[in-house]
Protein backbone atom coordinates (compact mmCIF):
# COMPACT_ATOMS: atom_id res chain seq x y z
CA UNK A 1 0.00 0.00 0.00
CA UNK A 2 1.49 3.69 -1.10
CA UNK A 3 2.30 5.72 1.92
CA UNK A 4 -0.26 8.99 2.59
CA UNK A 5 2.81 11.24 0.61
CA UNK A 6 5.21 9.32 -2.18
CA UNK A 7 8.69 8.79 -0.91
CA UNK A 8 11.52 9.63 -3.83
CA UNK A 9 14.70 8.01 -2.76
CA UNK A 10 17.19 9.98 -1.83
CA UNK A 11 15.02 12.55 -1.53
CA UNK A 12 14.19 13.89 2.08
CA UNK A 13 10.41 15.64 1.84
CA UNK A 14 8.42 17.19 4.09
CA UNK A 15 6.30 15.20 6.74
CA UNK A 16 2.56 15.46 6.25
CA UNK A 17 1.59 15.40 9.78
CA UNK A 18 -0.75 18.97 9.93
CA UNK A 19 -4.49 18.37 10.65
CA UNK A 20 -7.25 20.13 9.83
CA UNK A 21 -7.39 21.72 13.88
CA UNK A 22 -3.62 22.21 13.59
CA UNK A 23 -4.06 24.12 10.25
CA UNK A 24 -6.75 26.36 12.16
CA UNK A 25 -4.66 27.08 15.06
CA UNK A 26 -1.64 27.80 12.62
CA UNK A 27 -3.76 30.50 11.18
CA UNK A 28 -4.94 31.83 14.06
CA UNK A 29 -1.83 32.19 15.92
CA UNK A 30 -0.66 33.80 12.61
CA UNK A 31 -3.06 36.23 12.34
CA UNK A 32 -3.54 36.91 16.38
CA UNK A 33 -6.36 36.79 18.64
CA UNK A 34 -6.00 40.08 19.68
CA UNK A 35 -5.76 41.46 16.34
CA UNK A 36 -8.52 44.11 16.50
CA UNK A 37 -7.34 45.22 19.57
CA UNK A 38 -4.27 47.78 17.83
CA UNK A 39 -6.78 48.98 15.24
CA UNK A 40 -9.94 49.36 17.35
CA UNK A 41 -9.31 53.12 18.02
CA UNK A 42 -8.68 53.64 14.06
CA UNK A 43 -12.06 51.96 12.88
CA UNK A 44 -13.76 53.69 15.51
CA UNK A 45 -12.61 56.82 13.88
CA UNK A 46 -13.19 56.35 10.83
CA UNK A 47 -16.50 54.47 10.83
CA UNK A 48 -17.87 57.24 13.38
CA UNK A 49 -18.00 54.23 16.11
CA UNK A 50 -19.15 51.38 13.50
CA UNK A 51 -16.23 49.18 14.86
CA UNK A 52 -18.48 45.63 14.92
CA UNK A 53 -19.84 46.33 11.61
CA UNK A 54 -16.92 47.48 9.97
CA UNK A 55 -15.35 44.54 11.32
CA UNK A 56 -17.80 42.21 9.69
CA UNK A 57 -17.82 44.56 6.48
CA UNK A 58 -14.66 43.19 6.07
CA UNK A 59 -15.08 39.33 7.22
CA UNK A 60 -17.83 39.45 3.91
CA UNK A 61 -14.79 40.21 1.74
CA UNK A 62 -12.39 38.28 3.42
CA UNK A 63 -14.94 34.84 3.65
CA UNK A 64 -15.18 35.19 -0.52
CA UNK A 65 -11.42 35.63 -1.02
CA UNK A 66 -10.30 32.86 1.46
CA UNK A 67 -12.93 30.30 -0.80
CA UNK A 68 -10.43 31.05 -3.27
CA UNK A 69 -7.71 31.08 -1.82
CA UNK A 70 -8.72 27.51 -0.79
CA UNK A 71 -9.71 26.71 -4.25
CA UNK A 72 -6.32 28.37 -5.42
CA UNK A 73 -3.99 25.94 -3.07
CA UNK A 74 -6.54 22.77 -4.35
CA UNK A 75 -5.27 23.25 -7.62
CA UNK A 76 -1.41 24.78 -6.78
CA UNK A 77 -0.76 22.42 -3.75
CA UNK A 78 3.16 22.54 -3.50
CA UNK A 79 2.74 25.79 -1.39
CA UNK A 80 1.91 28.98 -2.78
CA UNK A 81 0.87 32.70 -2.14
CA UNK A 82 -0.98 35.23 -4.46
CA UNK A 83 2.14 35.20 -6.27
CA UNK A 84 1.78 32.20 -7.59
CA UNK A 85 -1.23 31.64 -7.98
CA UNK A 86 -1.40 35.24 -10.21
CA UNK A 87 1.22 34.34 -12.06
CA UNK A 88 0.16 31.01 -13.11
CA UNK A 89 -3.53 31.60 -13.63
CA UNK A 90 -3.09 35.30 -14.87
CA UNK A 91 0.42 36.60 -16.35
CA UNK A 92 3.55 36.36 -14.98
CA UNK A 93 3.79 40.25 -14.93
CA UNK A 94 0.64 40.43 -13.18
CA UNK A 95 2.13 37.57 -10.56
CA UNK A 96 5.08 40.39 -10.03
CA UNK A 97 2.72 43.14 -9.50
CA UNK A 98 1.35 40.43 -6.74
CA UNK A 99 4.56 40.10 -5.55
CA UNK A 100 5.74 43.87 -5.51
CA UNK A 101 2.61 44.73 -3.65
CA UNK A 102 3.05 41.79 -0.88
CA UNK A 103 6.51 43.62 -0.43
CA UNK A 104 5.19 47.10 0.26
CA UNK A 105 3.03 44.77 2.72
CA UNK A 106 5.93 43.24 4.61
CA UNK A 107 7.74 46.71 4.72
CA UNK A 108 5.13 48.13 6.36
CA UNK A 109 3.93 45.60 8.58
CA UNK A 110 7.11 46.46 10.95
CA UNK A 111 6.34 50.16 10.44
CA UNK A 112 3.16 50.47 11.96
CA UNK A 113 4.59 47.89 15.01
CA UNK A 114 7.18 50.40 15.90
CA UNK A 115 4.45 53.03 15.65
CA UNK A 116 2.40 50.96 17.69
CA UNK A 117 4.96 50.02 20.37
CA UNK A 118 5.80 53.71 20.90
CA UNK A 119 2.82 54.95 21.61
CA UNK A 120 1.95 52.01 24.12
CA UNK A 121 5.43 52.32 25.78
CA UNK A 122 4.22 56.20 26.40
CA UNK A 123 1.38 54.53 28.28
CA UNK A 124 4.16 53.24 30.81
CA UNK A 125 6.58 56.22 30.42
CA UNK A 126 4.76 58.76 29.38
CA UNK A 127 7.84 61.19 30.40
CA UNK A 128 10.18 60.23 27.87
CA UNK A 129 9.16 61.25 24.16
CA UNK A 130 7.47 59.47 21.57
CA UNK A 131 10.53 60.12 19.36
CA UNK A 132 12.66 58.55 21.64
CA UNK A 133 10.36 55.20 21.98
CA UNK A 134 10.26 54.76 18.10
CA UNK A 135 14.11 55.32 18.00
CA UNK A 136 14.53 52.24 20.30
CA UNK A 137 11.85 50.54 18.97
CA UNK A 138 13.12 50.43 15.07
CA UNK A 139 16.90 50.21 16.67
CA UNK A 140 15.69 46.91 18.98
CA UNK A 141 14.32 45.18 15.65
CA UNK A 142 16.61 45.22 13.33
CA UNK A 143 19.79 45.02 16.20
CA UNK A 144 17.87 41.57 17.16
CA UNK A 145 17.16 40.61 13.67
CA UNK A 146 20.86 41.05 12.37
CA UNK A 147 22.18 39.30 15.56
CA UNK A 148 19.67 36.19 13.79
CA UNK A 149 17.27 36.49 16.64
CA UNK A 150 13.98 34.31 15.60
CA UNK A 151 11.08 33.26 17.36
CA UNK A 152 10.39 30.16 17.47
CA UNK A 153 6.80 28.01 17.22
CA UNK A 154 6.99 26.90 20.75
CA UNK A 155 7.48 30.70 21.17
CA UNK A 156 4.44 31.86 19.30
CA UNK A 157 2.48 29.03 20.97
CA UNK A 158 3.31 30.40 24.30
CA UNK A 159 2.41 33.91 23.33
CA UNK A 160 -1.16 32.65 21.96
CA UNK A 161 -2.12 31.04 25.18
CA UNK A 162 -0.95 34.21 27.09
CA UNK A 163 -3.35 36.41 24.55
CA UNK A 164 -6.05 34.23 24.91
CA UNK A 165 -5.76 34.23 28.35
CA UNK A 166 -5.80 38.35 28.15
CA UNK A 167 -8.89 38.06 26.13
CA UNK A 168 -10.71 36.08 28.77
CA UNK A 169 -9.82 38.65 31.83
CA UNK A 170 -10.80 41.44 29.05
CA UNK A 171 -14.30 39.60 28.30
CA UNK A 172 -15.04 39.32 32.19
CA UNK A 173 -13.99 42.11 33.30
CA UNK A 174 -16.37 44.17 30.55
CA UNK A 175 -18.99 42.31 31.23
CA UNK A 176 -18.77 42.81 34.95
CA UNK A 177 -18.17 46.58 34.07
CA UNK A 178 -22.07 46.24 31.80
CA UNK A 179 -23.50 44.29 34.67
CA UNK A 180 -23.19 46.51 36.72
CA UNK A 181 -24.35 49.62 34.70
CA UNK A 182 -27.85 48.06 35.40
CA UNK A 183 -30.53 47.90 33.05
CA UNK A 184 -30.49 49.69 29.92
CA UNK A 185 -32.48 50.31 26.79
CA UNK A 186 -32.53 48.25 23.72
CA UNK A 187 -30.88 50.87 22.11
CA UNK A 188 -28.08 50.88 23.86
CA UNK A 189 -27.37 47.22 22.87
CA UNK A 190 -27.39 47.63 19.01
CA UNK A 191 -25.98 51.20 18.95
CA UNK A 192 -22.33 49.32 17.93
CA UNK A 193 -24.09 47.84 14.91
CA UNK A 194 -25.94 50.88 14.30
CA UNK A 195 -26.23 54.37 15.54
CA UNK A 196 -28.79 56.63 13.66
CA UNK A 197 -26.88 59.75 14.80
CA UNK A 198 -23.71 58.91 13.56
CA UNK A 199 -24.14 56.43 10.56
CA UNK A 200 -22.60 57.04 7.32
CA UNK A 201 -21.95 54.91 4.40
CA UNK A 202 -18.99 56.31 3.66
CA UNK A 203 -17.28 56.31 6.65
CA UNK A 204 -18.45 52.75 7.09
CA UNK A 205 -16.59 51.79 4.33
CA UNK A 206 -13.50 53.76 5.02
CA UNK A 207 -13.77 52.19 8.61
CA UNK A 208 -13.90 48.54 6.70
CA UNK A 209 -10.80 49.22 4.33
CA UNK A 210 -8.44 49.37 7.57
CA UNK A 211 -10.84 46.74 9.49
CA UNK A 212 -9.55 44.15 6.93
CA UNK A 213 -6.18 44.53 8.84
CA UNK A 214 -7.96 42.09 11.52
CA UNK A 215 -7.61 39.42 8.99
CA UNK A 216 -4.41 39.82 7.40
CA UNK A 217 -2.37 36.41 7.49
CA UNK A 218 -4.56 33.88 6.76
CA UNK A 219 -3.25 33.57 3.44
CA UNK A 220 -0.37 32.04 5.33
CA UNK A 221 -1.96 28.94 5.94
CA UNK A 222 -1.95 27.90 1.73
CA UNK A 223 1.81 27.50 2.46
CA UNK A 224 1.73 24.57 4.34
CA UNK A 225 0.43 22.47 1.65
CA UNK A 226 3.32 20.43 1.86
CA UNK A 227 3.18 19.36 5.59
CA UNK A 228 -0.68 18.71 5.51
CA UNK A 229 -2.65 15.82 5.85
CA UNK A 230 -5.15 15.87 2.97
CA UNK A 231 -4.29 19.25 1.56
CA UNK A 232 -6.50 19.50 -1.27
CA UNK A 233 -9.76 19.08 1.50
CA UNK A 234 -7.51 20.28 4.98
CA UNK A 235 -6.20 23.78 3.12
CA UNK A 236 -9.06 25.46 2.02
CA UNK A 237 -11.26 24.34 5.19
CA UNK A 238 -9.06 25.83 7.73
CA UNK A 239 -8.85 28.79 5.35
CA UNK A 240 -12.30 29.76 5.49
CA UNK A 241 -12.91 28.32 8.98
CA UNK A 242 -9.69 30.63 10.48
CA UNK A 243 -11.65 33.71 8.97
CA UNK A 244 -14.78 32.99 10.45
CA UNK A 245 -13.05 32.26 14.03
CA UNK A 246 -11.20 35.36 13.77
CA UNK A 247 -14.33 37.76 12.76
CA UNK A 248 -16.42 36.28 15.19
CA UNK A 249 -13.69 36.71 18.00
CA UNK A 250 -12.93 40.18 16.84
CA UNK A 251 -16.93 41.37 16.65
CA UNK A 252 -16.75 40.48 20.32
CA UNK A 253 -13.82 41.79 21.37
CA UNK A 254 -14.76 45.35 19.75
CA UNK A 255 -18.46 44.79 20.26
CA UNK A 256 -17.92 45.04 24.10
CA UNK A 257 -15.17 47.63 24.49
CA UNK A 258 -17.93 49.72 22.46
CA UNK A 259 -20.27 49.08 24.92
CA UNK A 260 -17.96 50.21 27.77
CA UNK A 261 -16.89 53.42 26.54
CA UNK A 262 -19.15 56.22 26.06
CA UNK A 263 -20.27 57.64 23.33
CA UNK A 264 -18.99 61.17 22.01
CA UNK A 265 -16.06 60.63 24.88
CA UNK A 266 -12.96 61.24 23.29
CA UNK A 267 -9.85 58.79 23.53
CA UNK A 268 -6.96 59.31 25.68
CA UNK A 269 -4.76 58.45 22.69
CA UNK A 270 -6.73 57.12 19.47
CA UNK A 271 -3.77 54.69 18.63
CA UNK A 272 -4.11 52.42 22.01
CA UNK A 273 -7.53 53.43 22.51
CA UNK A 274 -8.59 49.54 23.52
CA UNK A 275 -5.53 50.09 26.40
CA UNK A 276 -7.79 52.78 27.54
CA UNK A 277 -11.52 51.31 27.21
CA UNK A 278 -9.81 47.86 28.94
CA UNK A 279 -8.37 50.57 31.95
CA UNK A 280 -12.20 52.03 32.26
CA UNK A 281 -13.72 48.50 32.79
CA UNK A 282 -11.06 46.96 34.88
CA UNK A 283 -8.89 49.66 35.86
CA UNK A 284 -4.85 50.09 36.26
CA UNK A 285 -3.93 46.93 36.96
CA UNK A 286 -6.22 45.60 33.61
CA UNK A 287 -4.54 48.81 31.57
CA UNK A 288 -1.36 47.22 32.57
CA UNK A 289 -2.12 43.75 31.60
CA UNK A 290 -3.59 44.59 28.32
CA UNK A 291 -0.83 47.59 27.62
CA UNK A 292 1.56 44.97 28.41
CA UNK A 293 0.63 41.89 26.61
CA UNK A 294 -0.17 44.25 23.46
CA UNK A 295 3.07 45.77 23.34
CA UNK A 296 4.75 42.18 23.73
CA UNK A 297 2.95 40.55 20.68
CA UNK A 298 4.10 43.72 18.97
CA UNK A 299 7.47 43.39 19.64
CA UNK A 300 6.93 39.82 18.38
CA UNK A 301 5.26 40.78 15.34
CA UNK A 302 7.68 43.78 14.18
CA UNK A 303 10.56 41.69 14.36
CA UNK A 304 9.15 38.67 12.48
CA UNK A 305 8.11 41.01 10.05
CA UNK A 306 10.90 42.31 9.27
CA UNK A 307 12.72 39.71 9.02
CA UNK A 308 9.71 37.99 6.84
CA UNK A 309 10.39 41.35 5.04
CA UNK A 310 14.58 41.29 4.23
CA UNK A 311 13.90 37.47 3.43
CA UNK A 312 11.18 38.11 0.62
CA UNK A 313 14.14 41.36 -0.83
CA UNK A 314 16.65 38.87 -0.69
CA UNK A 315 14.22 36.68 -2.75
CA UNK A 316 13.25 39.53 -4.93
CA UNK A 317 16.89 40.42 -5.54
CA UNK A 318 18.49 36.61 -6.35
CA UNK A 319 15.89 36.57 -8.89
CA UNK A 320 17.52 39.74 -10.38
CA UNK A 321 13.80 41.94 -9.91
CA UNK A 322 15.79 44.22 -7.79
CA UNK A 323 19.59 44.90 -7.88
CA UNK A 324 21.13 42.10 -6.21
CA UNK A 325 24.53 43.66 -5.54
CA UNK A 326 22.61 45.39 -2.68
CA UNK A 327 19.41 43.28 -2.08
CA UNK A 328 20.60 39.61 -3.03
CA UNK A 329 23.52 39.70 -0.58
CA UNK A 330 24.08 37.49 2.35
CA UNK A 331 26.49 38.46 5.72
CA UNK A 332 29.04 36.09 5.49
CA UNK A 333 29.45 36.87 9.64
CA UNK A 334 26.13 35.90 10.28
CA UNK A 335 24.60 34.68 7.41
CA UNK A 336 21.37 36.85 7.27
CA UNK A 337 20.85 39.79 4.14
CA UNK A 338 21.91 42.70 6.65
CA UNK A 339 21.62 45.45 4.09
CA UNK A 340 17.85 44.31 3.54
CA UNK A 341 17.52 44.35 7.96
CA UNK A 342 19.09 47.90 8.21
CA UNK A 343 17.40 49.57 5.42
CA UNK A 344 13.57 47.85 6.43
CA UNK A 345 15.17 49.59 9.88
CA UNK A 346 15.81 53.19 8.73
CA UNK A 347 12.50 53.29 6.72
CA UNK A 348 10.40 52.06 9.81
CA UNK A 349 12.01 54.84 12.13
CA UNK A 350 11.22 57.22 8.98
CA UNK A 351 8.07 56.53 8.55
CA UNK A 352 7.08 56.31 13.03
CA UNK A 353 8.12 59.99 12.55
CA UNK A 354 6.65 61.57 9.72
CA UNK A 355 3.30 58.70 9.14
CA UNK A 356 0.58 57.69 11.37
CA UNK A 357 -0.48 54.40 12.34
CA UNK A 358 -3.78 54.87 10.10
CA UNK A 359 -1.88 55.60 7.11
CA UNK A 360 0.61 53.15 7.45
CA UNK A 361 -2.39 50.48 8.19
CA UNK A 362 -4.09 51.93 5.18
CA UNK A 363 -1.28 51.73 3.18
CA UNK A 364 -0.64 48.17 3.95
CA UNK A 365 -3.96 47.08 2.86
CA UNK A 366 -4.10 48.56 -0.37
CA UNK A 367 -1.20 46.13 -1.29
CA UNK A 368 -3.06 43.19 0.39
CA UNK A 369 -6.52 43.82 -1.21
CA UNK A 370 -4.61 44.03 -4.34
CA UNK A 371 -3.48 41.09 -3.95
CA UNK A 372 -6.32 39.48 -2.81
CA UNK A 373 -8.55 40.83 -6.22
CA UNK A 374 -5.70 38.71 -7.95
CA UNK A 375 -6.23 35.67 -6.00
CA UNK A 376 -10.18 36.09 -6.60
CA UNK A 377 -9.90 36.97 -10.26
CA UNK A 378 -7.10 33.58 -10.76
CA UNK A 379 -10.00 31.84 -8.85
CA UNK A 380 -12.77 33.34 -11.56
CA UNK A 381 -10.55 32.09 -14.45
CA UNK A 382 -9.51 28.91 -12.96
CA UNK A 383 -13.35 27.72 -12.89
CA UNK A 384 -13.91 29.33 -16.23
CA UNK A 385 -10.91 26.53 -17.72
CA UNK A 386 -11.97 23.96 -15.87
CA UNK A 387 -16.08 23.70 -16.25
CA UNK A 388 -17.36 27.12 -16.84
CA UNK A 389 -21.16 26.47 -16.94
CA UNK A 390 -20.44 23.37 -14.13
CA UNK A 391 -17.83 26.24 -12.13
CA UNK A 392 -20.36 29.36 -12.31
CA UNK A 393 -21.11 28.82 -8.42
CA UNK A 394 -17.50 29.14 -7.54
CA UNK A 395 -16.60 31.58 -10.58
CA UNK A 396 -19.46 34.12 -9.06
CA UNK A 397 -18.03 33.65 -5.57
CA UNK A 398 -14.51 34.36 -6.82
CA UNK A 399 -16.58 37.58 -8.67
CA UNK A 400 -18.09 38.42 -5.99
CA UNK A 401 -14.70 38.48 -3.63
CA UNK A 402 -12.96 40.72 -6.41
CA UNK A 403 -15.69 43.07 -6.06
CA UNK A 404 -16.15 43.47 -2.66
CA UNK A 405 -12.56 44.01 -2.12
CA UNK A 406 -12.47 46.39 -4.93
CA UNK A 407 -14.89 48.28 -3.49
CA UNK A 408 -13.44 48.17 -0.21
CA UNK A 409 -9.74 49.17 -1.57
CA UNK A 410 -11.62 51.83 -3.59
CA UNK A 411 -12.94 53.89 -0.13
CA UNK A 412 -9.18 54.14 1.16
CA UNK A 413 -8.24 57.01 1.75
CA UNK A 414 -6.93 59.35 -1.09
CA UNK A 415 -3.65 59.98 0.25
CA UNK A 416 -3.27 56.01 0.88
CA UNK A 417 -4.33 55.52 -3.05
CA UNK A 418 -1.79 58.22 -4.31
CA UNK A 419 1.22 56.75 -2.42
CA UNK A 420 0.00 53.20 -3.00
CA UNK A 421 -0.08 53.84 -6.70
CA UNK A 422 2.75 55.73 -6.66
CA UNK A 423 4.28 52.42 -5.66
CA UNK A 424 2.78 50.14 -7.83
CA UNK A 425 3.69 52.86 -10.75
CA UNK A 426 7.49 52.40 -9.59
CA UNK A 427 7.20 48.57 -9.41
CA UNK A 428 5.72 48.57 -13.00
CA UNK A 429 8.85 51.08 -14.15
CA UNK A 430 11.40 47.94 -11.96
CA UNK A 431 9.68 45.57 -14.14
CA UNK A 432 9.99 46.95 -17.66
CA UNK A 433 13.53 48.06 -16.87
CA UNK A 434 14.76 44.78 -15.86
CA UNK A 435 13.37 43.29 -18.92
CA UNK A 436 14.94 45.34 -21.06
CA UNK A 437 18.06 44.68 -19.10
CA UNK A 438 17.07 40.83 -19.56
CA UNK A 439 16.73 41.28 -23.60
CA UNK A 440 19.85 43.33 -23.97
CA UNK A 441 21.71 40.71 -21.91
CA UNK A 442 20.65 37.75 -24.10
C-alpha cells in the first residue's frame, strides 16, 4: 500500500503530519487573537463608532477571497501565495505586481509595530518622548534581527495562550463593568451595529478598508500544503474556517469595548484606545495587563516582520527583480541579508516619525486587497478553464470576492491611493527596466 505522501529516494520531503485543527490554530496564531485590539481606536474613527460592523464589512470580503484562496492551493498544492497563484492563472507580470505589492506589505507591517509600540510604551513612560520610543523601537528590531534572533513556534504558541488568556480577563472584566451599569435600553445594545446619529456609508466603508487589517495572514496557511494531511480538502477548510473564528472573535472583542466606553467621549490616545476602554472597565492593573501583553505581541510581530520582510528582498533580488549587488547579498558573519535588515530599519524609524499608524495600516492594505482581487480573479478564471457552466457557483463567488474588495480598496483614503499607486507605478517602471536589461543581456 502507497504511503499517505510518495517517498523519492534519496530525496528527504516534508512530513505530512498537519491536521485540519492544527491548520486552524496555525492560522490563528498567525493572524492573532487580539488582532482588532491595535486597530480598534482607528475603525472607531473612521467608521464614526461602527467598529463591529466594519469589522464584519470586512469578514464578507475576506470569507469570498479565502474560498479562493482555498480553491487556489486545491489546484497549486506545492505551497503557494498570491504570487503564484497570479502568475500562473493570470500573467507572470501580473504575478510580479502580486509580488511587488506583498513587499510594500511586509515593509510596512514592521512600520506600523514600531508606531504601535511607541505609543503604548508612552502609556508606561509617558515622560520620555514618543521620538525617543520609536528610535529604540526600530533600533531593537533590526539590532535583534541582524544578531539572527527568531522566534520560534513553541514561542508563538506560548504567546497565543498568554493572549487568549488576556482576552478572557478582558471579556469578564467588561462584562462585569455592563452588569453593573444596570438595566439599559434596547438601544443601547445595538448602537455598535448601528447608531442613527452617527451612521454614514462612507465612513463605514473607510472604517472597513483598515478593518480588513484584523484578517491579514490567513493567506499564510496555503503555504503549508506540503506538511498537511489531505491538503487539497484540509487547506481550504481551515482557510475559510480561520476567517470565520477570527471575525467572530474580533466582533466580540470590539463589540464590548464599544459598549464600555461612552459615546462622544474622546480617547486618551486614538492609537491604544482599547488600552484605555480595557483601563475604564477593569482599571490600572487591567490597563497594565492589556498595555503589556499588546506591546509584547508587537514586539513579536515587528521583528518577524521584518525579518519575513529582508527574506522576501533577498528573494526579490536573487531573482535579479531588484539589484542584487545590494538586495541579493548574504552576511558572510552571520549569514542573514543585513543590508535588507538595516534599510527595512531606517524606513520604519522614517516613517514612526513623519506617518501615522492609520496611514501606514491603510497603506498596507491597499497592497493586500490588491493582492487578494488577484487571487479572486485567478479563482474566476480557474473555474472558467476547468467547467465554466459546471464552475459558475464558484466563478461568481470568486466575482463576488474581487468586487467586494475592490470596493473596499476603492474607499481608502486618497492619500493612501496616491502613495500606493505611486508604488505600484514604480514597481511597473522595476519591471519593464529589468526586462529590457534581460533582452539586452541575451
Amino acid at each position: 500500500m502507497p504511503s499517505e505522501s510518495a517517498v523519492v529516494p534519496g530525496k528527504i520531503t516534508l512530513k505530512r503530519s498537519l491536521r485540519y485543527w492544527d491548520l486552524v490554530l496555525y492560522g490563528i496564531i498567525l493572524i492573532q487573537p487580539t488582532a482588532p485590539m491595535p486597530s480598534f481606536g482607528v475603525i472607531y474613527q473612521n467608521a464614526h463608532g461602527h467598529v463591529v460592523t466594519a469589522i464584519l464589512c470586512a469578514l464578507v470580503a475576506m470569507l469570498f477571497t479565502s474560498i479562493s484562496y482555498g480553491r487556489m492551493s486545491r489546484e497549486y498544492p506545492e505551497g503557494g501565495s498570491a504570487f503564484t497563484y497570479v502568475s500562473r492563472e493570470l500573467h507572470p507580470a501580473a504575478g510580479y505586481m502580486a509580488g511587488w505589492c506583498m513587499a510594500m506589505d511586509y515593509i510596512l507591517n514592521p512600520l506600523i509595530c514600531t508606531i504601535w509600540c511607541s505609543k503604548a510604551a508612552e502609556n508606561f513612560a509617558p515622560g520620555i518622548p514618543y521620538i525617543a520610543w520609536a528610535i529604540f523601537f526600530a533600533a531593537m528590531f533590526t539590532l535583534l534581527n541582524l544578531n539572527g534572533v527568531e522566534t520560534s513556534a513553541r514561542i508563538n504558541n506560548m504567546m497565543a495562550a498568554a493572549l487568549g488568556l488576556v482576552i478572557v480577563l478582558v471579556v469578564i472584566a467588561f462584562v462585569r463593568y455592563l452588569f453593573h451599569l444596570g438595566n439599559q435600553p434596547a438601544a443601547f445594545y445595538t448602537t455598535p451595529f448601528y447608531d442613527p446619529s452617527t451612521f454614514s456609508s462612507h465612513a463605514l466603508f473607510q472604517g472597513t478598508s483598515i478593518a480588513v487589517l484584523t484578517y491579514i495572514g490567513f493567506d499564510g496557511i496555503s503555504t503549508l500544503s506540503d506538511e498537511a494531511k489531505d491538503p487539497g480538502l484540509s487547506i481550504p477548510r481551515a482557510i475559510v474556517t480561520t476567517c470565520l473564528i477570527t471575525g467572530i472573535l474580533a466582533s466580540i472583542e470590539v463589540y464590548l469595548a464599544q459598549l464600555v466606553w461612552p459615546r462622544g467621549l474622546a480617547f486618551p490616545d486614538i492609537d491604544t484606545a482599547y488600552v484605555h476602554v480595557s483601563g475604564r472597565a477593569g482599571g490600572p492593573i487591567l490597563f497594565a495587563i492589556v498595555n503589556g501583553a499588546l506591546l509584547l505581541a508587537t514586539i513579536g510581530s515587528g521583528m518577524a516582520s521584518q525579518l519575513g520582510a529582508s527574506r522576501l528582498l533577498l528573494a526579490m533580488g536573487q531573482d535579479g527583480a531588484i539589484p542584487k549587488k545590494f538586495f541579493g547579498q548574504v552576511s558572510r558573519r552571520n549569514r542573514i541579508p543585513s543590508n535588507n535588515v538595516i534599510m527595512i530599519g531606517v524606513i520604519c524609524l522614517a516613517g514612526a516619525l513623519l506617518m501615522s499608524y492609520e496611514r501606514g495600516a491603510e497603506l498596507l492594505n491597499y497592497g493586500a486587497l490588491l493582492a487578494f482581487m488577484g487571487v479572486n480573479l485567478s479563482s474566476a478564471l480557474l473555474g472558467w478553464r476547468q467547467g465554466r457552466v459546471s464552475q459558475w457557483f464558484w466563478i461568481l463567488l470568486s466575482l463576488l470576492g474581487f468586487a467586494v474588495c475592490l470596493f473596499i480598496w476603492a474607499n481608502l483614503h486618497r492619500q493612501a491611493l496616491i502613495v500606493g499607486t505611486a508604488w505600484a507605478v514604480f514597481g511597473i517602471a522595476v519591471w519593464m527596466l529589468h526586462g529590457r536589461r534581460s533582452r539586452v543581456q541575451a
